[in-house]
PDB file of N, CA and C in Angstrom:
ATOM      1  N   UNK A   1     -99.217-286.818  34.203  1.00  0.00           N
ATOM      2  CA  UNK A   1     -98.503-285.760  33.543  1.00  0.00           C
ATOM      3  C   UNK A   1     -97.916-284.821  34.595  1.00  0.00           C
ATOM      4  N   UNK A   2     -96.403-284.143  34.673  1.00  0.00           N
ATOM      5  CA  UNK A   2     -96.388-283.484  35.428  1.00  0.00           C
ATOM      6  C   UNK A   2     -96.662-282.038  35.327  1.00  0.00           C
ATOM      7  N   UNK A   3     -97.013-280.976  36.224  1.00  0.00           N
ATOM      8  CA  UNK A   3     -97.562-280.158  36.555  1.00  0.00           C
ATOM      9  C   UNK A   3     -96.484-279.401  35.777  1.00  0.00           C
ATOM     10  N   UNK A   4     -96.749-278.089  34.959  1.00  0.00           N
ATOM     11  CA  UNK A   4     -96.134-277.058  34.801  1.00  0.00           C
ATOM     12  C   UNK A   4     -94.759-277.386  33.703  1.00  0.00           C
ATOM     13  N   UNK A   5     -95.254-278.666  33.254  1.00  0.00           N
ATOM     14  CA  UNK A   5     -93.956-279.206  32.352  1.00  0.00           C
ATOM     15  C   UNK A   5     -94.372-278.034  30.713  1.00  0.00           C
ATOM     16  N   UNK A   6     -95.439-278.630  30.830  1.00  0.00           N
ATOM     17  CA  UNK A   6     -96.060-278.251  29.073  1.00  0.00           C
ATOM     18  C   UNK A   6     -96.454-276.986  28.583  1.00  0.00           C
ATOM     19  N   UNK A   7     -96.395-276.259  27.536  1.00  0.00           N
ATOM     20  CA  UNK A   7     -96.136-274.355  27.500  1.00  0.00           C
ATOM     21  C   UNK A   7     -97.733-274.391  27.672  1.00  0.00           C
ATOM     22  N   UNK A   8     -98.586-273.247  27.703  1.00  0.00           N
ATOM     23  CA  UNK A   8     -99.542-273.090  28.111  1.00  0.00           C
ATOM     24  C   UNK A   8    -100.334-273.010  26.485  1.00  0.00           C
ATOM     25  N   UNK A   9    -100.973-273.531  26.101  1.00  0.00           N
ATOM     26  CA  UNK A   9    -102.013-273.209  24.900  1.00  0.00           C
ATOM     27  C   UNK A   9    -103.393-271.776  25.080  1.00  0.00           C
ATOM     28  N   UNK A  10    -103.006-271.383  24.755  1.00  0.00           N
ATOM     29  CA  UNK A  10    -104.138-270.051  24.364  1.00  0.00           C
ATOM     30  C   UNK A  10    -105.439-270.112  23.233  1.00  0.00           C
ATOM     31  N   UNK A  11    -106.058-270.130  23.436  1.00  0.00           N
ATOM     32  CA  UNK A  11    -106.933-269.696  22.342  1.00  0.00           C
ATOM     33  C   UNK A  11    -106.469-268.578  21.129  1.00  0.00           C
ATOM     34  N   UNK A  12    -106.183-268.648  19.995  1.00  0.00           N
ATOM     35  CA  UNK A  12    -106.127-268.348  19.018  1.00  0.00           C
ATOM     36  C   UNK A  12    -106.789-267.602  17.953  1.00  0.00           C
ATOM     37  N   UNK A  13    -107.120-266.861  17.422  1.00  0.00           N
ATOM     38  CA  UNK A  13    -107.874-266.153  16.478  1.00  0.00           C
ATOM     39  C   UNK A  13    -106.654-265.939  15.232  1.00  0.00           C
ATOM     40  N   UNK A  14    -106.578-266.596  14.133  1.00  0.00           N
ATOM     41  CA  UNK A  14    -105.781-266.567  13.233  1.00  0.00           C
ATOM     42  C   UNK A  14    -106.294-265.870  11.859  1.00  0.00           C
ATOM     43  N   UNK A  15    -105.658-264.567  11.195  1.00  0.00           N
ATOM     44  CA  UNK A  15    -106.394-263.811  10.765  1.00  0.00           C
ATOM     45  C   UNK A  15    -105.592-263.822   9.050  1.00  0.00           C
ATOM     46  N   UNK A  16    -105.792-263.708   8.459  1.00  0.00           N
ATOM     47  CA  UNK A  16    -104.990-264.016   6.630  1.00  0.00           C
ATOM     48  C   UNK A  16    -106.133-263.087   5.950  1.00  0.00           C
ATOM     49  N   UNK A  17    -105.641-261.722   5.726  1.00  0.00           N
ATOM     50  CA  UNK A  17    -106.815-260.863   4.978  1.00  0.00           C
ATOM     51  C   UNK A  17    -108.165-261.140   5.274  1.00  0.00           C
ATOM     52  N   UNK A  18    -108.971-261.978   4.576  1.00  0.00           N
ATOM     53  CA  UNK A  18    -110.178-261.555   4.417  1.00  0.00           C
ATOM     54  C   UNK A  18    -110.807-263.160   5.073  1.00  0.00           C
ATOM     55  N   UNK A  19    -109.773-264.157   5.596  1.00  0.00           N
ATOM     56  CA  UNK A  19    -110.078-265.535   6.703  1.00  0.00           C
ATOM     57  C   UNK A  19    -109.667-265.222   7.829  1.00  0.00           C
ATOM     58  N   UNK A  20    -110.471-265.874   8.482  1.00  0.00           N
ATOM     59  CA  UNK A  20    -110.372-265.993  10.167  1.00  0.00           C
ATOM     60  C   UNK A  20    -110.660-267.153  10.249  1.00  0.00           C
ATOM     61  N   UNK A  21    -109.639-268.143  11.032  1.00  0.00           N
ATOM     62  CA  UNK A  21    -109.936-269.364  11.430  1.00  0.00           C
ATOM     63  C   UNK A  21    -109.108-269.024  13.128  1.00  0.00           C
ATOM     64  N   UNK A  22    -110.282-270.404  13.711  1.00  0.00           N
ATOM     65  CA  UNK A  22    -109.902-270.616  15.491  1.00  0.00           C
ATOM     66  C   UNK A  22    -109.019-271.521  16.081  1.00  0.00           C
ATOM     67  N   UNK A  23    -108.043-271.608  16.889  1.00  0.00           N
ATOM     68  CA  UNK A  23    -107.406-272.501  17.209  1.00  0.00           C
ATOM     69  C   UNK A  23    -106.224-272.542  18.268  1.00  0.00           C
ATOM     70  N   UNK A  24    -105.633-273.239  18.622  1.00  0.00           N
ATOM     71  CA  UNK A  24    -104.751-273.022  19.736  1.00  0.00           C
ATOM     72  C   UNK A  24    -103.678-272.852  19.674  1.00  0.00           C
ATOM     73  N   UNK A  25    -102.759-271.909  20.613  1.00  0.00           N
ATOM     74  CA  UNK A  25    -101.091-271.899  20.222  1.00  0.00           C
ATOM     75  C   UNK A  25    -100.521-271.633  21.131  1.00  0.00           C
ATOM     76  N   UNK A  26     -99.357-271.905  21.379  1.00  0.00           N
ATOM     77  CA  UNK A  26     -98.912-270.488  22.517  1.00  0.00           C
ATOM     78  C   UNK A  26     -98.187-269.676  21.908  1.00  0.00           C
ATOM     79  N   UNK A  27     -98.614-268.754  21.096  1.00  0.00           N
ATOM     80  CA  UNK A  27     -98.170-267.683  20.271  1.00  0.00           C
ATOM     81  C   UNK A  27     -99.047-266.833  21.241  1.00  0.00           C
ATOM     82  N   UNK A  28     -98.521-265.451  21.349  1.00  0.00           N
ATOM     83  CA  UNK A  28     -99.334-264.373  22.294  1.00  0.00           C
ATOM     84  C   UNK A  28     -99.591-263.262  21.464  1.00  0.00           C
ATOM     85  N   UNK A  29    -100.591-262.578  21.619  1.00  0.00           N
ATOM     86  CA  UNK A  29    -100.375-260.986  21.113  1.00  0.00           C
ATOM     87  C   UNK A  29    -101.609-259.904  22.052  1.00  0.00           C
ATOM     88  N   UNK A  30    -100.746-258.667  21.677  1.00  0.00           N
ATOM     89  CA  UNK A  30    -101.850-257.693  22.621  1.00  0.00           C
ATOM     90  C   UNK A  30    -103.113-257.199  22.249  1.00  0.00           C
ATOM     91  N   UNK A  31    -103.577-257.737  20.900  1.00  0.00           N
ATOM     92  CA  UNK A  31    -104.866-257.730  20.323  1.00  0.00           C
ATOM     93  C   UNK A  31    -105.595-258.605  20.468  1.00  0.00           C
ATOM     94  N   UNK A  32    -106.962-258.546  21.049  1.00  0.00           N
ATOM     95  CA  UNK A  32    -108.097-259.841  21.396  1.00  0.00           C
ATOM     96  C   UNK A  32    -109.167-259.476  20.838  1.00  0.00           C
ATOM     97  N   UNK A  33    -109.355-260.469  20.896  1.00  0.00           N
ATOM     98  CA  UNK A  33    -111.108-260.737  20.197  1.00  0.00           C
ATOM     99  C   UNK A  33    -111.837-261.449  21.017  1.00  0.00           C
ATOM    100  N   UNK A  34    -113.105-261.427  21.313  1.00  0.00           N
ATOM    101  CA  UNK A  34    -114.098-262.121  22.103  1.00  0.00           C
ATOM    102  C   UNK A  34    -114.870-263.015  21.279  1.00  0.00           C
ATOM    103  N   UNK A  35    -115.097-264.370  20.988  1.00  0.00           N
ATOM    104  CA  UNK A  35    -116.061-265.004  20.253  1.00  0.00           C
ATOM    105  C   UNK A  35    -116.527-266.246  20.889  1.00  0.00           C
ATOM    106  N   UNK A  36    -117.935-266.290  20.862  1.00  0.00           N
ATOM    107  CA  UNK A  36    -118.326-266.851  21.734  1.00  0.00           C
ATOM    108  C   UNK A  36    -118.131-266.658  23.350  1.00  0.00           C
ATOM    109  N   UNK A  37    -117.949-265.520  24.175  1.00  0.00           N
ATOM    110  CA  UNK A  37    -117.871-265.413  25.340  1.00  0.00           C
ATOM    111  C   UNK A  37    -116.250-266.011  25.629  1.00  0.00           C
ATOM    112  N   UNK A  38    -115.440-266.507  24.474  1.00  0.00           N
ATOM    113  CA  UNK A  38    -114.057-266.767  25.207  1.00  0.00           C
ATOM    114  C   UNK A  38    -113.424-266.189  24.093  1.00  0.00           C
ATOM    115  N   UNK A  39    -112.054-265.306  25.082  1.00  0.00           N
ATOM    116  CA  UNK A  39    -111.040-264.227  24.699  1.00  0.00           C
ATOM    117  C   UNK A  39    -109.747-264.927  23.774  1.00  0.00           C
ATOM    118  N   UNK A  40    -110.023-264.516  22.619  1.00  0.00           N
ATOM    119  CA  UNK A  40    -109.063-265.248  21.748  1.00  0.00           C
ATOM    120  C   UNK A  40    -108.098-264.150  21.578  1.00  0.00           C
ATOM    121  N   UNK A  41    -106.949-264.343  21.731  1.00  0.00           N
ATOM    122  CA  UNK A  41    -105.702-263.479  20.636  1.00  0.00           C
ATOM    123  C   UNK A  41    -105.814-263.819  19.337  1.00  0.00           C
ATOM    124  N   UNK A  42    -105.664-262.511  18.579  1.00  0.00           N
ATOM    125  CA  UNK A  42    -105.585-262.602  17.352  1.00  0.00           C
ATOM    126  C   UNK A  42    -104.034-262.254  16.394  1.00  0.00           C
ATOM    127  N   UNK A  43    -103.585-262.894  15.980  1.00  0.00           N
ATOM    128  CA  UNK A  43    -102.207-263.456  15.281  1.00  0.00           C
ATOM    129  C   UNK A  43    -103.035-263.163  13.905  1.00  0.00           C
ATOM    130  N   UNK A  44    -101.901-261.985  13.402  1.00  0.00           N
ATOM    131  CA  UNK A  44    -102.494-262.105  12.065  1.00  0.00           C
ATOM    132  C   UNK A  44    -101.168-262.472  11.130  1.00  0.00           C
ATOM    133  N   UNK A  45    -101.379-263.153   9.830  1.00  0.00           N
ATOM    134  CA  UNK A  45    -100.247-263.956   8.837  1.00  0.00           C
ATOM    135  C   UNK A  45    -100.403-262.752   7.754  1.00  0.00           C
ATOM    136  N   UNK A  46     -99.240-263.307   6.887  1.00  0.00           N
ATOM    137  CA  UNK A  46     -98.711-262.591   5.915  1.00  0.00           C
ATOM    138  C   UNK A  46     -99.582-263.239   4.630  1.00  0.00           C
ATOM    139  N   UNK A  47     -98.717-264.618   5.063  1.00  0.00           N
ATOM    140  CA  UNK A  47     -99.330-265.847   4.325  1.00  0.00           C
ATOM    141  C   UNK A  47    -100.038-267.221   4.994  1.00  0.00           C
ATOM    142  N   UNK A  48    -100.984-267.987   4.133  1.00  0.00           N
ATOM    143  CA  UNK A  48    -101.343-268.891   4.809  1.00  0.00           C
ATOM    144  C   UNK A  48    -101.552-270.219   3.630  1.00  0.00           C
ATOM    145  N   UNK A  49    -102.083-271.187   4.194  1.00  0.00           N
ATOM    146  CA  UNK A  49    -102.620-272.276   2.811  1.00  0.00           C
ATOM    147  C   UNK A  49    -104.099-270.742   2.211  1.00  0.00           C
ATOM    148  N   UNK A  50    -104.754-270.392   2.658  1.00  0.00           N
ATOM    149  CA  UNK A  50    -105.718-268.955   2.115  1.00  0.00           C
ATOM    150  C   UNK A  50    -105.309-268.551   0.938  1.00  0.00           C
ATOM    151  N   UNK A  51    -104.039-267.919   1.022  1.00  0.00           N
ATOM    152  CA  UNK A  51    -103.823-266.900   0.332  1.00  0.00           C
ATOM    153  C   UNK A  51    -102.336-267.174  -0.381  1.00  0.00           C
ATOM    154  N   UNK A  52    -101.270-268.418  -0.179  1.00  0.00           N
ATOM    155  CA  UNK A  52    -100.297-268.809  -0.359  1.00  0.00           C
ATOM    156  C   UNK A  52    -100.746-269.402  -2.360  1.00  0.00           C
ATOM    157  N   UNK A  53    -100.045-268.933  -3.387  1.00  0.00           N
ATOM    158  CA  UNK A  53    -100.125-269.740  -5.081  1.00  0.00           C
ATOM    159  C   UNK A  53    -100.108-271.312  -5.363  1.00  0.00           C
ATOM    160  N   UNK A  54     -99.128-271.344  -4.053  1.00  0.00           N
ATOM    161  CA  UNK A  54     -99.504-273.094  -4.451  1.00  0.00           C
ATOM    162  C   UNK A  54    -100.811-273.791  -3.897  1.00  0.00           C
ATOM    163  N   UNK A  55    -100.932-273.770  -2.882  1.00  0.00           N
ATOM    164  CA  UNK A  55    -102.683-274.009  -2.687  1.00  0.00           C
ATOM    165  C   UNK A  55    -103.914-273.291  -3.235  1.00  0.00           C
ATOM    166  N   UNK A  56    -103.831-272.331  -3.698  1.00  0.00           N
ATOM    167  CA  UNK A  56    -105.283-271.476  -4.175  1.00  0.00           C
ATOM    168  C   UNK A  56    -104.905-271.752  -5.601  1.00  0.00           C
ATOM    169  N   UNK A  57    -104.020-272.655  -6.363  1.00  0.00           N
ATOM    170  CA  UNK A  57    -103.770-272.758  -7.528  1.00  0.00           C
ATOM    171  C   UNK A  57    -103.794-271.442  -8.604  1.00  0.00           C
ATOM    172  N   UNK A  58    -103.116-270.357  -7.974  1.00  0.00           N
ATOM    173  CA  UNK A  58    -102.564-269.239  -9.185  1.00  0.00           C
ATOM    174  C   UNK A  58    -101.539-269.568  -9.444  1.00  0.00           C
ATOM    175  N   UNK A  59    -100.074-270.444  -9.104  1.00  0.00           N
ATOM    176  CA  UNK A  59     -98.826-270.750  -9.272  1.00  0.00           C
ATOM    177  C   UNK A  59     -99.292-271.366 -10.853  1.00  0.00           C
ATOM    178  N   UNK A  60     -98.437-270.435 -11.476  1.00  0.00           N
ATOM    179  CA  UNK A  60     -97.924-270.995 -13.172  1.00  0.00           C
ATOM    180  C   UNK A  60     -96.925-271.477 -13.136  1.00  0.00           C
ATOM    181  N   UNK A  61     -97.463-272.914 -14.010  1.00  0.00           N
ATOM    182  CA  UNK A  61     -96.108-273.988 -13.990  1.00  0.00           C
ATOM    183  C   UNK A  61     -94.966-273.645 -15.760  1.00  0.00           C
ATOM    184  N   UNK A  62     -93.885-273.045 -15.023  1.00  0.00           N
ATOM    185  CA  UNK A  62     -93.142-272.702 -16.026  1.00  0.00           C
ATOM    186  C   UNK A  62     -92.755-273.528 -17.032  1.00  0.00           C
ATOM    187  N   UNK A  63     -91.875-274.500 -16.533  1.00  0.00           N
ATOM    188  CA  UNK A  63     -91.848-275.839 -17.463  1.00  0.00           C
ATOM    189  C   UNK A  63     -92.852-276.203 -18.396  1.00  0.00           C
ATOM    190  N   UNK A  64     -93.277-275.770 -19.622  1.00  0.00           N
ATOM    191  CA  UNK A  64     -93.929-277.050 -20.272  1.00  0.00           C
ATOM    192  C   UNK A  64     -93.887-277.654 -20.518  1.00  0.00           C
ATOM    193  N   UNK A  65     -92.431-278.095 -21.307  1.00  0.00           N
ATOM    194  CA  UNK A  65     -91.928-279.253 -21.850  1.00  0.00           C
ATOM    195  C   UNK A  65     -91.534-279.947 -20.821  1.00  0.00           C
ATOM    196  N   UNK A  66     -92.434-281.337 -20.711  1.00  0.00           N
ATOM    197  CA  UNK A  66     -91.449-282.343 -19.782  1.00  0.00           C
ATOM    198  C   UNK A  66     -90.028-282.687 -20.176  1.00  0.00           C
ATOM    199  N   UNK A  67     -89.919-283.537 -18.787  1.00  0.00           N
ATOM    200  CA  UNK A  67     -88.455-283.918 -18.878  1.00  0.00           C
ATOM    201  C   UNK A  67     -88.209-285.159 -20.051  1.00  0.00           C
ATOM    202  N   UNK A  68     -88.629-285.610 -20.319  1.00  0.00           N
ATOM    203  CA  UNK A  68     -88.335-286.421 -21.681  1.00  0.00           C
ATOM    204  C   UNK A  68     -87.993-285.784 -22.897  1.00  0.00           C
ATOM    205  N   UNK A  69     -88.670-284.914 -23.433  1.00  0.00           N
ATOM    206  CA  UNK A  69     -88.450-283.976 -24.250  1.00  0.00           C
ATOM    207  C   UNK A  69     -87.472-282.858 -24.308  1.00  0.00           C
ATOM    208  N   UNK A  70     -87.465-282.479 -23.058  1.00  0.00           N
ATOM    209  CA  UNK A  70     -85.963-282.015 -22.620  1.00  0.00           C
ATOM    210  C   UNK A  70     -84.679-282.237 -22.922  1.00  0.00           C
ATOM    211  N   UNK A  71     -84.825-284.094 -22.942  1.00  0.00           N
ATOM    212  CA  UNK A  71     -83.819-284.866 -22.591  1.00  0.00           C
ATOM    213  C   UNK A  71     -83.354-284.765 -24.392  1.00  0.00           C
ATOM    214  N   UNK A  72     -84.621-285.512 -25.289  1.00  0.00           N
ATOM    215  CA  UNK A  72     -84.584-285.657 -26.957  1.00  0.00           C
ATOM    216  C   UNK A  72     -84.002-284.515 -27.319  1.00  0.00           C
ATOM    217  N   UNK A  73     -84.515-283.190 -26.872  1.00  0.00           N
ATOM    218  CA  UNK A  73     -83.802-281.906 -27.654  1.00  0.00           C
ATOM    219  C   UNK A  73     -82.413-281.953 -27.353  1.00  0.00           C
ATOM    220  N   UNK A  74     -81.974-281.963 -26.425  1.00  0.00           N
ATOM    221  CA  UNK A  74     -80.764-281.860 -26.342  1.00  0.00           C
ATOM    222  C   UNK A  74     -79.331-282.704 -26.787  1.00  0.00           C
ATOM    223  N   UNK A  75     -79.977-284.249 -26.392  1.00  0.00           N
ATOM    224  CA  UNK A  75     -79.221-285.154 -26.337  1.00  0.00           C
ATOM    225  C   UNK A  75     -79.773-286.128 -27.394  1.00  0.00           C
ATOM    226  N   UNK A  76     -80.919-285.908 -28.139  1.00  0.00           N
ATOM    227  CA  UNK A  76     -81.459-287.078 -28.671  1.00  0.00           C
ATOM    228  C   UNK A  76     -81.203-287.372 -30.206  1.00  0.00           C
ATOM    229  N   UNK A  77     -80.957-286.207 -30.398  1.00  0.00           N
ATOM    230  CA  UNK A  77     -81.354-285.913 -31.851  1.00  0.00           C
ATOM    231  C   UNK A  77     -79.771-285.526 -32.564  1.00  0.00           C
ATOM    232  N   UNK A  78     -78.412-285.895 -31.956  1.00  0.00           N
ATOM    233  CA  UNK A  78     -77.171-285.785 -31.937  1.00  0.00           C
ATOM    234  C   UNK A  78     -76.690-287.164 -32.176  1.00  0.00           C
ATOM    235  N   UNK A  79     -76.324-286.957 -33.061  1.00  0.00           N
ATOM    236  CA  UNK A  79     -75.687-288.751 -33.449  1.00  0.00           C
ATOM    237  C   UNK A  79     -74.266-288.492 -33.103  1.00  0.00           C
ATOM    238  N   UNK A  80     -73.456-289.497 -32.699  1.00  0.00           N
ATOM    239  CA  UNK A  80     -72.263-289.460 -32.129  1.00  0.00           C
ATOM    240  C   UNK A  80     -70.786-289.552 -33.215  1.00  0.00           C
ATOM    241  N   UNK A  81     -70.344-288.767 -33.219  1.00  0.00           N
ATOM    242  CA  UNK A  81     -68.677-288.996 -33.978  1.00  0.00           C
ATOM    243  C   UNK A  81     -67.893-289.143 -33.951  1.00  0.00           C
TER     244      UNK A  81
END
């Protein structure tokens, strides 16, 4: 591998309200955290899979009527002239 090609990975502290998960990036910031004796930056999100509706399943699915039924109301039930 050559020397000095690849961005540098940091230790990570990734923060989403009330989760903290560990991991690597080269994202930087001037806030650290110490865990386990090694100095993590902490990157905090807006959103994450945590706290995002489609993964924590609060997203309400608007559609009820499938698309078949969709299709009958509109087009099905119209006889042609």
């Amino acid at each position: 591998m050559k020397a000095d090609l690849h961005p540098v990975n940091n230790p990570v502290l990734w923060v989403d309200g009330d989760h903290e998960w560990v991991g690597y990036s080269t994202a930087k910031s001037n806030e650290t955290r110490t865990i386990d004796g090694v100095e993590h930056m902490v990157i905090r999100l807006d959103i994450s899979s945590f706290s995002h509706p489609f993964y924590t399943g609060q997203k309400k699915i608007v559609d009820t009527a499938g698309r078949v039924e969709k299709f009958m109301r509109r087009y099905g039930n119209n006889p042609k002239k």
